[in-house]
C-alpha atoms as a PDB file:
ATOM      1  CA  UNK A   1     -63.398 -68.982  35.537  1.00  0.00           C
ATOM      2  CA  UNK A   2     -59.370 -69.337  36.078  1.00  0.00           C
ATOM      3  CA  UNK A   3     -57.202 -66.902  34.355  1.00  0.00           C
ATOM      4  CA  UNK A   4     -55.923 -69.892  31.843  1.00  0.00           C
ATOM      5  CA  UNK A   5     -59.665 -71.121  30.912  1.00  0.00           C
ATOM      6  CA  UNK A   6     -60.568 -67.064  29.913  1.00  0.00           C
ATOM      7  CA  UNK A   7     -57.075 -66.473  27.747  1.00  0.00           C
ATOM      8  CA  UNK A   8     -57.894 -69.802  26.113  1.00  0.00           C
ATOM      9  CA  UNK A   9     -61.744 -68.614  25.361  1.00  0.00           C
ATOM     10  CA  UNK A  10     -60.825 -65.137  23.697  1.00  0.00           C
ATOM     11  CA  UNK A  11     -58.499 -66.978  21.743  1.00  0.00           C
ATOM     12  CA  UNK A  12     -60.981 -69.194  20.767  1.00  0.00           C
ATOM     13  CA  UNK A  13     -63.516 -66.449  20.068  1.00  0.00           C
ATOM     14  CA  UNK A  14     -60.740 -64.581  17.990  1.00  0.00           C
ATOM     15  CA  UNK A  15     -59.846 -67.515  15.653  1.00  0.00           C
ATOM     16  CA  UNK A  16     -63.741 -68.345  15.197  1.00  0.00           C
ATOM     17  CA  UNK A  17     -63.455 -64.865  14.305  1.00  0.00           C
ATOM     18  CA  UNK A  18     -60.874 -65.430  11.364  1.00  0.00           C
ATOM     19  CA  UNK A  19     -62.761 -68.288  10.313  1.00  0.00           C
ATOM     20  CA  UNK A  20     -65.846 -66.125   9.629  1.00  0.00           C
ATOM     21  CA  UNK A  21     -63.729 -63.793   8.117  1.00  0.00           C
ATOM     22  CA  UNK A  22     -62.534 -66.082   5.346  1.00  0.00           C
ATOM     23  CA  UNK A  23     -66.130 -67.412   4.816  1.00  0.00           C
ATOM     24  CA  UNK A  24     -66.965 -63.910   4.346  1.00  0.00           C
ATOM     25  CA  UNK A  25     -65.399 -62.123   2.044  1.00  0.00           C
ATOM     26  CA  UNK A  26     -66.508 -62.060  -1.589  1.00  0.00           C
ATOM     27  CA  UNK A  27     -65.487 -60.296  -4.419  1.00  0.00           C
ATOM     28  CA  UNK A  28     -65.141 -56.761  -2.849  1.00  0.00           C
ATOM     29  CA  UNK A  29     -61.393 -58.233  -1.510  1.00  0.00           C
ATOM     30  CA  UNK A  30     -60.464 -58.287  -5.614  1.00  0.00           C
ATOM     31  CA  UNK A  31     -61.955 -54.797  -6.588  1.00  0.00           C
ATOM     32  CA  UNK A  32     -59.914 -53.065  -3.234  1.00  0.00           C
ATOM     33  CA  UNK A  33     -56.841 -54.886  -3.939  1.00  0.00           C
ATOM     34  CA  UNK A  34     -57.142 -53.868  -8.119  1.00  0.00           C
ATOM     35  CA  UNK A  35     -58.022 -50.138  -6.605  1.00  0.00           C
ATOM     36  CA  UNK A  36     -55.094 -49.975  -4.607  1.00  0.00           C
ATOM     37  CA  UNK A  37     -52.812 -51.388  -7.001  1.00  0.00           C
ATOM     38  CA  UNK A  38     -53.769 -48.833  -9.872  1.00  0.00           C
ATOM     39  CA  UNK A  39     -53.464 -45.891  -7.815  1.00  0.00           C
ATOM     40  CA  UNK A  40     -50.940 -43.668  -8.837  1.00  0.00           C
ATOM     41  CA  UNK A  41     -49.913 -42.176  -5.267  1.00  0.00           C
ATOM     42  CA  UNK A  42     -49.790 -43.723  -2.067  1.00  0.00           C
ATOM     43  CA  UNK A  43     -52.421 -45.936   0.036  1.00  0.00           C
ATOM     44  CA  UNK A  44     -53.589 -43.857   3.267  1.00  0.00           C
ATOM     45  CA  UNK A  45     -54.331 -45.735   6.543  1.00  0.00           C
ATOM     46  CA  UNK A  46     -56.752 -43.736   8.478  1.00  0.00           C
ATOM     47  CA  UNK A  47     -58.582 -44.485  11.837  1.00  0.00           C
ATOM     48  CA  UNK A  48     -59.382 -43.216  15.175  1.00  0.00           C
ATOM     49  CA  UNK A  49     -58.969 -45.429  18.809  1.00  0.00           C
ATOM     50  CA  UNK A  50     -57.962 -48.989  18.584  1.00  0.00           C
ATOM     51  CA  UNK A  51     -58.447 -48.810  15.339  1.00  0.00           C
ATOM     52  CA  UNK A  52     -55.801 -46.307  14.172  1.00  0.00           C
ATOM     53  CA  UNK A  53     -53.428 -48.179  16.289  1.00  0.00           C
ATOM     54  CA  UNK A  54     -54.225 -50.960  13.957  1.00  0.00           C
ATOM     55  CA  UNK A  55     -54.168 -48.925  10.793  1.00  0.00           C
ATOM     56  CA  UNK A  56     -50.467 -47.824  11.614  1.00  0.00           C
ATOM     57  CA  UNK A  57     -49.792 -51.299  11.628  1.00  0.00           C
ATOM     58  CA  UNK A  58     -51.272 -51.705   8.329  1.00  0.00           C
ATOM     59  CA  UNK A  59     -50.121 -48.948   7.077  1.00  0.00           C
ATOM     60  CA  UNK A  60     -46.200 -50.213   7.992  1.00  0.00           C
ATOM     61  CA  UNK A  61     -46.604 -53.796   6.367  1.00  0.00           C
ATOM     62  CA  UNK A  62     -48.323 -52.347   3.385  1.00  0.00           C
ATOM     63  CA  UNK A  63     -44.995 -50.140   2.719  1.00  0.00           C
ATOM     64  CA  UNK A  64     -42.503 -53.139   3.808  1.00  0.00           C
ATOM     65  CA  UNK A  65     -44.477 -55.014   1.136  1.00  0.00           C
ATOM     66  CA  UNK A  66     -43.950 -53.097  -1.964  1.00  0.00           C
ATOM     67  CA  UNK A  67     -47.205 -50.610  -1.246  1.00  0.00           C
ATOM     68  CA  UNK A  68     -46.257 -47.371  -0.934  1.00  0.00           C
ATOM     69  CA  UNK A  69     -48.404 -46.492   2.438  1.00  0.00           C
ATOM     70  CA  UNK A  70     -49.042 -43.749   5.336  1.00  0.00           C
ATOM     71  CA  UNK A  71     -51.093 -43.525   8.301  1.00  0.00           C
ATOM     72  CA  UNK A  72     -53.085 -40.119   8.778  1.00  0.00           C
ATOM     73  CA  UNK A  73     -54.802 -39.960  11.991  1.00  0.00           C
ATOM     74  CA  UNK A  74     -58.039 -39.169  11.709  1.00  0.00           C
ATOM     75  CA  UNK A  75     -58.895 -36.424  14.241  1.00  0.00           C
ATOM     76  CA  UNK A  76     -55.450 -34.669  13.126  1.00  0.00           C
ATOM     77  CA  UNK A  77     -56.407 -35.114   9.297  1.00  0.00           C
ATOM     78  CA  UNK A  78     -59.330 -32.226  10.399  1.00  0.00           C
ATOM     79  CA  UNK A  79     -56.269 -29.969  11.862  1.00  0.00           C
ATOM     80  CA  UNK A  80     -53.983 -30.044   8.894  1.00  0.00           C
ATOM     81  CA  UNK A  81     -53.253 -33.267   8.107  1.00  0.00           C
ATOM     82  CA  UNK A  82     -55.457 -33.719   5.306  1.00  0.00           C
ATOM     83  CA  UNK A  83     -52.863 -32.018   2.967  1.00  0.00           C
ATOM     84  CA  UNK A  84     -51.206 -35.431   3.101  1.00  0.00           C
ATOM     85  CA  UNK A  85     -53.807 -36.765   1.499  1.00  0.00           C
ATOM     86  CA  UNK A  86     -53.614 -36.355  -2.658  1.00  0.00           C
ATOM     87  CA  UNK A  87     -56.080 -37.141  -5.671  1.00  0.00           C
ATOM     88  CA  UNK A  88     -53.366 -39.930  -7.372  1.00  0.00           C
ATOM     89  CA  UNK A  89     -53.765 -41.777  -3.107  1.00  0.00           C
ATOM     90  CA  UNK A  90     -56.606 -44.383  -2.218  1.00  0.00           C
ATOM     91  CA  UNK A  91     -57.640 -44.307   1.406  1.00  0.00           C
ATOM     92  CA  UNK A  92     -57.881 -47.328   3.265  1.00  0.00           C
ATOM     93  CA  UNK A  93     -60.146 -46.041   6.324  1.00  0.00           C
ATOM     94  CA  UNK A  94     -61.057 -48.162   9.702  1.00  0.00           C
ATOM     95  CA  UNK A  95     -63.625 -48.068  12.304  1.00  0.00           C
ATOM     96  CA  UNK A  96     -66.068 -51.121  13.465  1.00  0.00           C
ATOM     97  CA  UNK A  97     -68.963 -48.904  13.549  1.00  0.00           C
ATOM     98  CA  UNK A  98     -68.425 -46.958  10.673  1.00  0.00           C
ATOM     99  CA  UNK A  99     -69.773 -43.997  12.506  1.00  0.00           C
ATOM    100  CA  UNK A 100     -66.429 -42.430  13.989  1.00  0.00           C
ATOM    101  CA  UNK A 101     -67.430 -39.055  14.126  1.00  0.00           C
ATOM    102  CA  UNK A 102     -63.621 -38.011  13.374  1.00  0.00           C
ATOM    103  CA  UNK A 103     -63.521 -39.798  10.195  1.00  0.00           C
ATOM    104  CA  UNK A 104     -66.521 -37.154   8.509  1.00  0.00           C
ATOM    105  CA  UNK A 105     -64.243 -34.414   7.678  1.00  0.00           C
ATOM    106  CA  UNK A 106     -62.190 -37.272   6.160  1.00  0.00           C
ATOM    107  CA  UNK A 107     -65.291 -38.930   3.956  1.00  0.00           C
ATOM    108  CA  UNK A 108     -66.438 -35.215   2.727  1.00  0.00           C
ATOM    109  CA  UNK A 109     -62.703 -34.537   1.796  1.00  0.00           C
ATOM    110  CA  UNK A 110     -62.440 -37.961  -0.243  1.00  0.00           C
ATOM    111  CA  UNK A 111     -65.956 -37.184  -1.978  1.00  0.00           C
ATOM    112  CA  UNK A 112     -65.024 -33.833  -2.623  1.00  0.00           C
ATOM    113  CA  UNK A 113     -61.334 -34.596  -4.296  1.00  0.00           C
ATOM    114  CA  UNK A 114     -62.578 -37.884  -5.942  1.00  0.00           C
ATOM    115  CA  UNK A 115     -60.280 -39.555  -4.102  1.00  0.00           C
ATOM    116  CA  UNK A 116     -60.759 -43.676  -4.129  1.00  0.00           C
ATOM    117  CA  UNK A 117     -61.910 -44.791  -0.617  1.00  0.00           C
ATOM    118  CA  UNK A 118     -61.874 -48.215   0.829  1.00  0.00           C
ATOM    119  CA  UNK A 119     -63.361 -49.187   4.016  1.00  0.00           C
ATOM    120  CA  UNK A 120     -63.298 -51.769   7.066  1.00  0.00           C
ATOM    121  CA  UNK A 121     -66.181 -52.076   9.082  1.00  0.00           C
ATOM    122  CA  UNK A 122     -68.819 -54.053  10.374  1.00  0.00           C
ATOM    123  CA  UNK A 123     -71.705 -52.015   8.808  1.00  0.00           C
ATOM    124  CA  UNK A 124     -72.052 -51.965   5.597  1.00  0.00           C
ATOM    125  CA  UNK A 125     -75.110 -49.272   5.720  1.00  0.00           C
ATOM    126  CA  UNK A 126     -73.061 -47.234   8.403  1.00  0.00           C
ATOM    127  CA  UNK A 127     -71.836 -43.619   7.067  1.00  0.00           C
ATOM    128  CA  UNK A 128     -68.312 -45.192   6.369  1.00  0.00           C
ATOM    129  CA  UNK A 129     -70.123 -48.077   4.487  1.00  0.00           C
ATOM    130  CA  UNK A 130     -71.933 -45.769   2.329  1.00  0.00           C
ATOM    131  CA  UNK A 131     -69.330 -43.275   1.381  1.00  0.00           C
ATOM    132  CA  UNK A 132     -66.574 -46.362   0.438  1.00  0.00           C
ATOM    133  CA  UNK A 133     -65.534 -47.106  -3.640  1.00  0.00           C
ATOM    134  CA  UNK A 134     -65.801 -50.109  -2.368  1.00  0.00           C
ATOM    135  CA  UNK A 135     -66.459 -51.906   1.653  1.00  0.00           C
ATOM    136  CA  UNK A 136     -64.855 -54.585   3.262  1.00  0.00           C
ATOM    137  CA  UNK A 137     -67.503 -55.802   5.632  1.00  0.00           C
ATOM    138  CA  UNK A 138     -66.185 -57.657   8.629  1.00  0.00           C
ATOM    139  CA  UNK A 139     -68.784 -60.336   9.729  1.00  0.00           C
ATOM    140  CA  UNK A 140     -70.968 -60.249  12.775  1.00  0.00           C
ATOM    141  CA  UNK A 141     -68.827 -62.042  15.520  1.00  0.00           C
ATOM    142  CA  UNK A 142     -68.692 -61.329  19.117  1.00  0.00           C
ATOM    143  CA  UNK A 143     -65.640 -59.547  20.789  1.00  0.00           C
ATOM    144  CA  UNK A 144     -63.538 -61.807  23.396  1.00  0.00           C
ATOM    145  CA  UNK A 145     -64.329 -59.811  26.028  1.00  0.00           C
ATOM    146  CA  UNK A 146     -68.222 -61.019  27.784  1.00  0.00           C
ATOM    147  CA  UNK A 147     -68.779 -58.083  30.347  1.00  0.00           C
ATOM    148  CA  UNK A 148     -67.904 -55.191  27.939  1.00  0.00           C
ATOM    149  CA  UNK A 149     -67.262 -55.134  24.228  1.00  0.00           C
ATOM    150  CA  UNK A 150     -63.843 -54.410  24.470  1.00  0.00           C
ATOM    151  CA  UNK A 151     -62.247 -54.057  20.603  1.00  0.00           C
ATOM    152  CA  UNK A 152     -60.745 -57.462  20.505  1.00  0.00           C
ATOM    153  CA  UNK A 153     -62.216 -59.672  17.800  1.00  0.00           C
ATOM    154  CA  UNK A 154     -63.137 -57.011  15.604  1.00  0.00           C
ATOM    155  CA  UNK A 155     -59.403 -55.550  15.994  1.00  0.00           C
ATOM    156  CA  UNK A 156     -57.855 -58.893  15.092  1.00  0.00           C
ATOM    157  CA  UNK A 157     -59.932 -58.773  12.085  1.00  0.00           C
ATOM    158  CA  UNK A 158     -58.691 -55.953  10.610  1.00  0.00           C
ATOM    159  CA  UNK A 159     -55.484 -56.406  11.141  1.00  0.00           C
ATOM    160  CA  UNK A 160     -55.741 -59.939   9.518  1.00  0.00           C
ATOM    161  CA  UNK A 161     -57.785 -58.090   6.582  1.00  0.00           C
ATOM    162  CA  UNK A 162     -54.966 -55.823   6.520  1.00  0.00           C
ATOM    163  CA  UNK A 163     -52.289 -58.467   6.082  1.00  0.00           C
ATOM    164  CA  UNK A 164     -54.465 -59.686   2.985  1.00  0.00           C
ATOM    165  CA  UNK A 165     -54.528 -56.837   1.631  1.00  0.00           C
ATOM    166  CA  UNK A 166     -50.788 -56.518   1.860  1.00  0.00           C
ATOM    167  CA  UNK A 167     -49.631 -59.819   0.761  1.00  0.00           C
ATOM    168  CA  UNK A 168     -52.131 -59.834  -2.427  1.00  0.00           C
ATOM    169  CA  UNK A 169     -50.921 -56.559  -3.896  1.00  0.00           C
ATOM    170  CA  UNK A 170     -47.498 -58.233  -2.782  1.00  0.00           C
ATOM    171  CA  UNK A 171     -48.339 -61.306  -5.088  1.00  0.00           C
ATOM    172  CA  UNK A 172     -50.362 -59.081  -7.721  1.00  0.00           C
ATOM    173  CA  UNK A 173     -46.649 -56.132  -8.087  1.00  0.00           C
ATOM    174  CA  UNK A 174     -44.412 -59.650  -8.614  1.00  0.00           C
ATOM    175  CA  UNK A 175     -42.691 -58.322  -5.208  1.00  0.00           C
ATOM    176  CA  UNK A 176     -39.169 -60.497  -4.930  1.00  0.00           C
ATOM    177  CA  UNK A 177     -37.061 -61.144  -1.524  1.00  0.00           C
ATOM    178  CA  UNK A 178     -34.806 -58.873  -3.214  1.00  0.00           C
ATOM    179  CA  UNK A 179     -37.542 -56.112  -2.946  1.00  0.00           C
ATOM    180  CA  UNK A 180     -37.803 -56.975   0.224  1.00  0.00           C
ATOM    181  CA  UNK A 181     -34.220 -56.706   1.016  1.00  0.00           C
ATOM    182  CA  UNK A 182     -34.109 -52.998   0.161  1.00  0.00           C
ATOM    183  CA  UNK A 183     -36.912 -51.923   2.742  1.00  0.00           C
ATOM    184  CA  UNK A 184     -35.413 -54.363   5.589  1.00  0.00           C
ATOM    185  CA  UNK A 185     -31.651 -53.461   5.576  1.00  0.00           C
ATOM    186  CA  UNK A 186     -31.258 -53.820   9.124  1.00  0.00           C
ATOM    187  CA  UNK A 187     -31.265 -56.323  12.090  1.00  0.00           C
ATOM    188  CA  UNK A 188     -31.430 -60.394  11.778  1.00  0.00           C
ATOM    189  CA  UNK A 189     -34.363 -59.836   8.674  1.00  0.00           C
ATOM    190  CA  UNK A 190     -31.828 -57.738   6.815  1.00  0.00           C
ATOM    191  CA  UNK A 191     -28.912 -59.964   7.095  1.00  0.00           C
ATOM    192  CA  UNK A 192     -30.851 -62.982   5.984  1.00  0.00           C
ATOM    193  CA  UNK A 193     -31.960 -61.070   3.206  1.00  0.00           C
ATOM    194  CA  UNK A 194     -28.062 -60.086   1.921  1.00  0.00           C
ATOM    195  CA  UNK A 195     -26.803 -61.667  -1.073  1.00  0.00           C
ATOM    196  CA  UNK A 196     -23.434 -63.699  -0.739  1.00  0.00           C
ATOM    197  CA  UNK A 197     -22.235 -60.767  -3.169  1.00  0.00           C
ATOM    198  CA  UNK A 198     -23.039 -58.618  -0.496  1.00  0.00           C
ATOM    199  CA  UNK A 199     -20.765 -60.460   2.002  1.00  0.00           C
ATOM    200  CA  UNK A 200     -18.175 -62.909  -0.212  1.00  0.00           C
ATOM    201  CA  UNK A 201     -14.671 -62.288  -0.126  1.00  0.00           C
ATOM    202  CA  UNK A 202     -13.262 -60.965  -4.078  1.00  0.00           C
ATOM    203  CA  UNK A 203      -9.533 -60.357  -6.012  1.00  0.00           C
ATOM    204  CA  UNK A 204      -6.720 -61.211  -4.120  1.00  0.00           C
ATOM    205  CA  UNK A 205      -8.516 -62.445  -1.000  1.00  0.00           C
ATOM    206  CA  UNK A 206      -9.129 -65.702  -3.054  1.00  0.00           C
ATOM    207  CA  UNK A 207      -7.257 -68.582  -2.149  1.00  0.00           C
ATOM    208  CA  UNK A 208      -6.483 -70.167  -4.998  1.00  0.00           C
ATOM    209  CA  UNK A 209      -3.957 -72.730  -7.199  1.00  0.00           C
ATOM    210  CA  UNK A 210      -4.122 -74.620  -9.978  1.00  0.00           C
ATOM    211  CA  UNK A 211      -3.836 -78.653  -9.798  1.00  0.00           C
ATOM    212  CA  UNK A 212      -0.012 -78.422 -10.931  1.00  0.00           C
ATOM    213  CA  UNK A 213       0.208 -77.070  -7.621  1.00  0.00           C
ATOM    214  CA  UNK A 214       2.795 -78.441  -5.029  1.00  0.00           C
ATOM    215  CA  UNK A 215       0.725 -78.995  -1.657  1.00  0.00           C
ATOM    216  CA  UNK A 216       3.751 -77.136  -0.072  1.00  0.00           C
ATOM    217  CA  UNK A 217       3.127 -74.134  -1.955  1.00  0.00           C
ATOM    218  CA  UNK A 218      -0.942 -74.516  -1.698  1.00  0.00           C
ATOM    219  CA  UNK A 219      -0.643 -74.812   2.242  1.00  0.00           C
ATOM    220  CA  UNK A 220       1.403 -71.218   2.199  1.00  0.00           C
ATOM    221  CA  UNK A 221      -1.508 -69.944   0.542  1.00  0.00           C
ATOM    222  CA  UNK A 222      -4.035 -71.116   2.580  1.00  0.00           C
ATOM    223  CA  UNK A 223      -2.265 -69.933   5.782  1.00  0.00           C
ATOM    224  CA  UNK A 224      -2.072 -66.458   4.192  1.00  0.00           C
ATOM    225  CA  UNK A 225      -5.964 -66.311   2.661  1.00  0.00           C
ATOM    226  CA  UNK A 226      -7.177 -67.368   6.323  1.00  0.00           C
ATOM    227  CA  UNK A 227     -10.456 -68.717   4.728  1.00  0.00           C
ATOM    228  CA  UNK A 228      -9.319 -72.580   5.792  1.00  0.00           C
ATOM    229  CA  UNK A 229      -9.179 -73.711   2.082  1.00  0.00           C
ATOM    230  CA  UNK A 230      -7.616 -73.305  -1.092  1.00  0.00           C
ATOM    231  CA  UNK A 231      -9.612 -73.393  -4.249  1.00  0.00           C
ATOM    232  CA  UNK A 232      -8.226 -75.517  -7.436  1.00  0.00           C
ATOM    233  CA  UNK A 233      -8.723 -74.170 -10.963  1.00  0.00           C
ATOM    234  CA  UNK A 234      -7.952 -75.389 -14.454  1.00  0.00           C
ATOM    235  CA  UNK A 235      -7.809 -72.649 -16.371  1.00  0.00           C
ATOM    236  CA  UNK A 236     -10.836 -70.079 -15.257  1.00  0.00           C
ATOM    237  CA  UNK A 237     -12.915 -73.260 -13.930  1.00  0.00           C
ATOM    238  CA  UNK A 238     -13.052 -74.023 -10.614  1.00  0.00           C
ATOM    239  CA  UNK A 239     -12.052 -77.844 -10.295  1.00  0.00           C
ATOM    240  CA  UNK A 240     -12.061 -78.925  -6.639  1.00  0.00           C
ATOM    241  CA  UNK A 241     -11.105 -77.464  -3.293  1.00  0.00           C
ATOM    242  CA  UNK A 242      -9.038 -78.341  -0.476  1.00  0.00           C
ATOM    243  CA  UNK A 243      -9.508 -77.621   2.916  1.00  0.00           C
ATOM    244  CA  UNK A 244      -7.449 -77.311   6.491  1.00  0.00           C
ATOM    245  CA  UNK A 245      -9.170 -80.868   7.336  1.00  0.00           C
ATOM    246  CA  UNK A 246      -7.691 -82.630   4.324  1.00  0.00           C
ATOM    247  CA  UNK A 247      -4.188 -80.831   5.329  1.00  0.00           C
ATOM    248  CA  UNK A 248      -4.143 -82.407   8.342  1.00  0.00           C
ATOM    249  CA  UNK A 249      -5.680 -85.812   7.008  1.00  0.00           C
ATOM    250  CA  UNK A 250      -2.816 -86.258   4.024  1.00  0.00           C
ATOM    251  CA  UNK A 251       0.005 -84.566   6.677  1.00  0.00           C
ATOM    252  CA  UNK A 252       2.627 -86.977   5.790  1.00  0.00           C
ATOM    253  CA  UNK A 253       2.120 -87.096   1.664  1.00  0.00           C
ATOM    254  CA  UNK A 254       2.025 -83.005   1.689  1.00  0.00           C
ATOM    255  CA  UNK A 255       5.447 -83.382   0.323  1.00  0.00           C
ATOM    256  CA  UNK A 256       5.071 -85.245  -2.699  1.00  0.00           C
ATOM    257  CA  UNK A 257       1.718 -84.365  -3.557  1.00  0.00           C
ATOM    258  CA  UNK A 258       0.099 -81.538  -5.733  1.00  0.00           C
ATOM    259  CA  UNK A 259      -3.384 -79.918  -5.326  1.00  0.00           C
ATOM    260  CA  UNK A 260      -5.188 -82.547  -7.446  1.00  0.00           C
ATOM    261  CA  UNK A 261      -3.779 -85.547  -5.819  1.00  0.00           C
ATOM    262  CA  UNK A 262      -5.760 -83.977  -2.136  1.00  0.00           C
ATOM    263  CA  UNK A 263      -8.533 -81.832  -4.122  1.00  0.00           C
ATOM    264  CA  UNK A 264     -12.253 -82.973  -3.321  1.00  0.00           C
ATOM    265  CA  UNK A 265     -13.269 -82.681  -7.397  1.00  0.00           C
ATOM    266  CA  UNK A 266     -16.533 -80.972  -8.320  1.00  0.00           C
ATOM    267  CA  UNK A 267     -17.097 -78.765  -5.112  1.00  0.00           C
ATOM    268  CA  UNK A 268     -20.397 -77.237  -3.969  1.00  0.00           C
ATOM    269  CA  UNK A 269     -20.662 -73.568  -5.101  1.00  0.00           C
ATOM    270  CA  UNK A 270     -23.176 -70.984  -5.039  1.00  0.00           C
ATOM    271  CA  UNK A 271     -23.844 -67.744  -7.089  1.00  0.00           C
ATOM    272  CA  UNK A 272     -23.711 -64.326  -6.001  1.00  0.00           C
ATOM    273  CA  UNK A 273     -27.406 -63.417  -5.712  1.00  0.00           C
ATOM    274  CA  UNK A 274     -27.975 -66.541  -3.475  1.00  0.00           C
ATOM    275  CA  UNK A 275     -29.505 -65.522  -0.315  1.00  0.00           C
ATOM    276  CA  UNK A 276     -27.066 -65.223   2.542  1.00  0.00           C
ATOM    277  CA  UNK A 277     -29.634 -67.270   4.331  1.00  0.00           C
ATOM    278  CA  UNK A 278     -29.606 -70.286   2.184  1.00  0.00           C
ATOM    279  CA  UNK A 279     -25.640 -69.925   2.300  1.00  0.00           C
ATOM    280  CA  UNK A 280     -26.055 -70.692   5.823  1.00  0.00           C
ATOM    281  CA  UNK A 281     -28.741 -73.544   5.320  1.00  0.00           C
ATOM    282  CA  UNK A 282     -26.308 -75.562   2.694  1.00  0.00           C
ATOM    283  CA  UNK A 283     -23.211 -74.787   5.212  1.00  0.00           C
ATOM    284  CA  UNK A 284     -25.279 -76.689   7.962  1.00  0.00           C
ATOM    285  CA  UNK A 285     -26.391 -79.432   5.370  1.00  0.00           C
ATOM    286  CA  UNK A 286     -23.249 -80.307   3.786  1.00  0.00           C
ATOM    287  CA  UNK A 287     -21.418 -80.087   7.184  1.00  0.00           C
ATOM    288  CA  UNK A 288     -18.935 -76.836   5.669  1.00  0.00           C
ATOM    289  CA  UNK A 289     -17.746 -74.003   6.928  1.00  0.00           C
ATOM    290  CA  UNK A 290     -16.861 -72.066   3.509  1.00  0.00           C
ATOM    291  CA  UNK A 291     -18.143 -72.185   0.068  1.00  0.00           C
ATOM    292  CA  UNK A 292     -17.245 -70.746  -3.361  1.00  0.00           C
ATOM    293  CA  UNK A 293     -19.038 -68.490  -5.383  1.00  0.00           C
ATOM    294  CA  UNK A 294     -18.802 -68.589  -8.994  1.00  0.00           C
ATOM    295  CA  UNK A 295     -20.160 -67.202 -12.158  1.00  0.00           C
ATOM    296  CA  UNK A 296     -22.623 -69.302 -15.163  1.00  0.00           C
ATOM    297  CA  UNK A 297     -19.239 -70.672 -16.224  1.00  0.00           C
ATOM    298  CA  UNK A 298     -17.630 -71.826 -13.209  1.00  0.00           C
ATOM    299  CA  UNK A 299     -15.106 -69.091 -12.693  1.00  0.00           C
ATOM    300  CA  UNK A 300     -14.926 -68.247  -8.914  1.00  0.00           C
ATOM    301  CA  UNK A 301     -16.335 -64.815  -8.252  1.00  0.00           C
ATOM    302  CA  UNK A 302     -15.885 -65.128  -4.126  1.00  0.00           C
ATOM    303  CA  UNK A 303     -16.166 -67.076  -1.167  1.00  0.00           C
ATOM    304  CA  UNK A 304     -17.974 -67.208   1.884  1.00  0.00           C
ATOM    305  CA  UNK A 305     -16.566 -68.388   5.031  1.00  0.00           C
ATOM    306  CA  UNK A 306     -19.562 -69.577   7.996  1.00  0.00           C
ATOM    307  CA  UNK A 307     -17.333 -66.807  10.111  1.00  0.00           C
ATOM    308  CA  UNK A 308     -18.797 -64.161   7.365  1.00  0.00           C
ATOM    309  CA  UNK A 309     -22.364 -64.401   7.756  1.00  0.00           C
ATOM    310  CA  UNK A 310     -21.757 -64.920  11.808  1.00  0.00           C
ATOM    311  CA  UNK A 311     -20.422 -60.908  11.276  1.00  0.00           C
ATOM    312  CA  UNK A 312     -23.461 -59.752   9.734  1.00  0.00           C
ATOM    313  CA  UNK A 313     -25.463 -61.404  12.399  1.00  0.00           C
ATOM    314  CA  UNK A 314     -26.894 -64.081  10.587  1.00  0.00           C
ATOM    315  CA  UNK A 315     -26.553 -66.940  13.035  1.00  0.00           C
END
């Protein structure tokens, strides 16, 4: 068998996998996500092999997600680690077999505190199985590997139970982007997740005139703003806005005309708890490289220039 034909068969075997997996599960899915949503401390992630690298993954998204979450490894839990683990936690534990001999200390610990346990594994009559509040069982599928049972299926299993898990309490807590946002600050996720009032320009950086406004006078300001527009306003309303292009396109009437005779009327404008992403999304639609931000009464708060969200590292 060629290197290509064998990738494409473990993938195969891995998403047959999944399929079972959403034939399978039942009503335990509802009573582990209502456990883990009512407990008072944290959810803890333990495992030993592949599957602790796994449950650290689970244990990451569940936190990202608006579930407070840590992974204990299981051998260290028997060393010390098991002060980490409270009565107000749940404990999400993981093991195929259900017979990792590192997780005992953890199951007598959990009996002995009363502390909510949930479990993945294959065998529901395994130690693991028996000891859980409540079991996740993971179907009977093969792993991808044919020679040896290498964890392959089974791992991609849990760690697709594991994402269930995460995006139901997600859905069940009412989690928001803006949620989000606070526990993904950083990198290309965290500037999509800014705000235009994170990132608009306020006060005196505003260009703007009122439609009285000599285009003379309206082109000074723009020059000195250096956001390539100018902003009309009638009275605390935002009216219309001109920009560097229409400048250059009424050149020879600049002289004669005010900011209402150039002003595009009834601009496009965004609020300040827009998404910096969809900022970027109308900019590319409407073909613009700024836009205005203004309040429930159209009285410009800001503006955001394309060059703005290219600084946070948006684009």
């Amino acid at each position: 068998m060629t290197s290509l034909a064998a990738g494409k068969r473990a993938l195969e075997t891995e998403l047959a996998g999944l399929r079972a997996l959403i034939d399978h599960l039942d009503t335990a899915f509802a009573q582990a996500v209502d456990l883990m949503a009512k407990a008072p401390g944290r959810v803890i992630v333990t495992g030993i092999g592949k599957s602790g690298h796994v449950g650290k993954k689970i244990a990451a998204t569940l936190a990202s997600t608006g579930t407070p979450a840590q992974f204990v490894h299981a051998a260290e839990a028997s060393h010390g680690d098991m002060g980490m683990i409270s009565p107000d936690d749940v404990i999400l534990a993981l093991s195929k077999s259900g017979e990792s001999q590192e997780l005992s200390d953890v199951l007598a610990y959990a009996t002995r505190f009363k502390i909510p346990l949930v479990a993945i594994t294959a065998d529901a009559g395994s130690s693991l199985g028996q000891a859980a509040t409540v079991c996740l069982v993971l179907p009977k599928v093969p792993e991808a590997t044919e020679v040896v049972a290498a964890p392959t299926t089974s791992t991609t299993l849990t760690m697709a139970l594991g994402d269930a898990l995460a995006v139901a309490l997600l859905e069940h807590k009412g989690f928001t982007a803006q949620d989000f946002r606070t526990f993904h600050p950083g990198g290309k996720l965290g500037a999509q997740l800014k705000t235009l009032g994170d990132v608009m320009h306020t006060g005196d950086d505003l260009p703007l005139v009122t439609p009285e406004t000599p285009m003379t006078e309206a082109a000074v300001v723009m020059t000195e703003k250096r956001l390539g527009c100018v902003g009309v306003v009638d009275g605390q309303r935002l009216v219309g806005i001109i920009t560097d292009g229409d400048l250059r396109r009424h050149i020879r009437t600049l002289g004669t005309a005010t900011a209402q005779n150039l002003m595009s009327a009834q601009p496009k404008t965004l609020t300040a708890n827009t998404l910096a992403a969809e900022a970027l999304a109308l900019m590319n639609t409407q073909g613009i490289t700024q836009v205005f931000v203004t309040d429930a009464h159209g009285a410009p708060q800001g503006i955001v220039h394309l060059h703005d969200l290219l600084r946070i590292g948006l684009v």
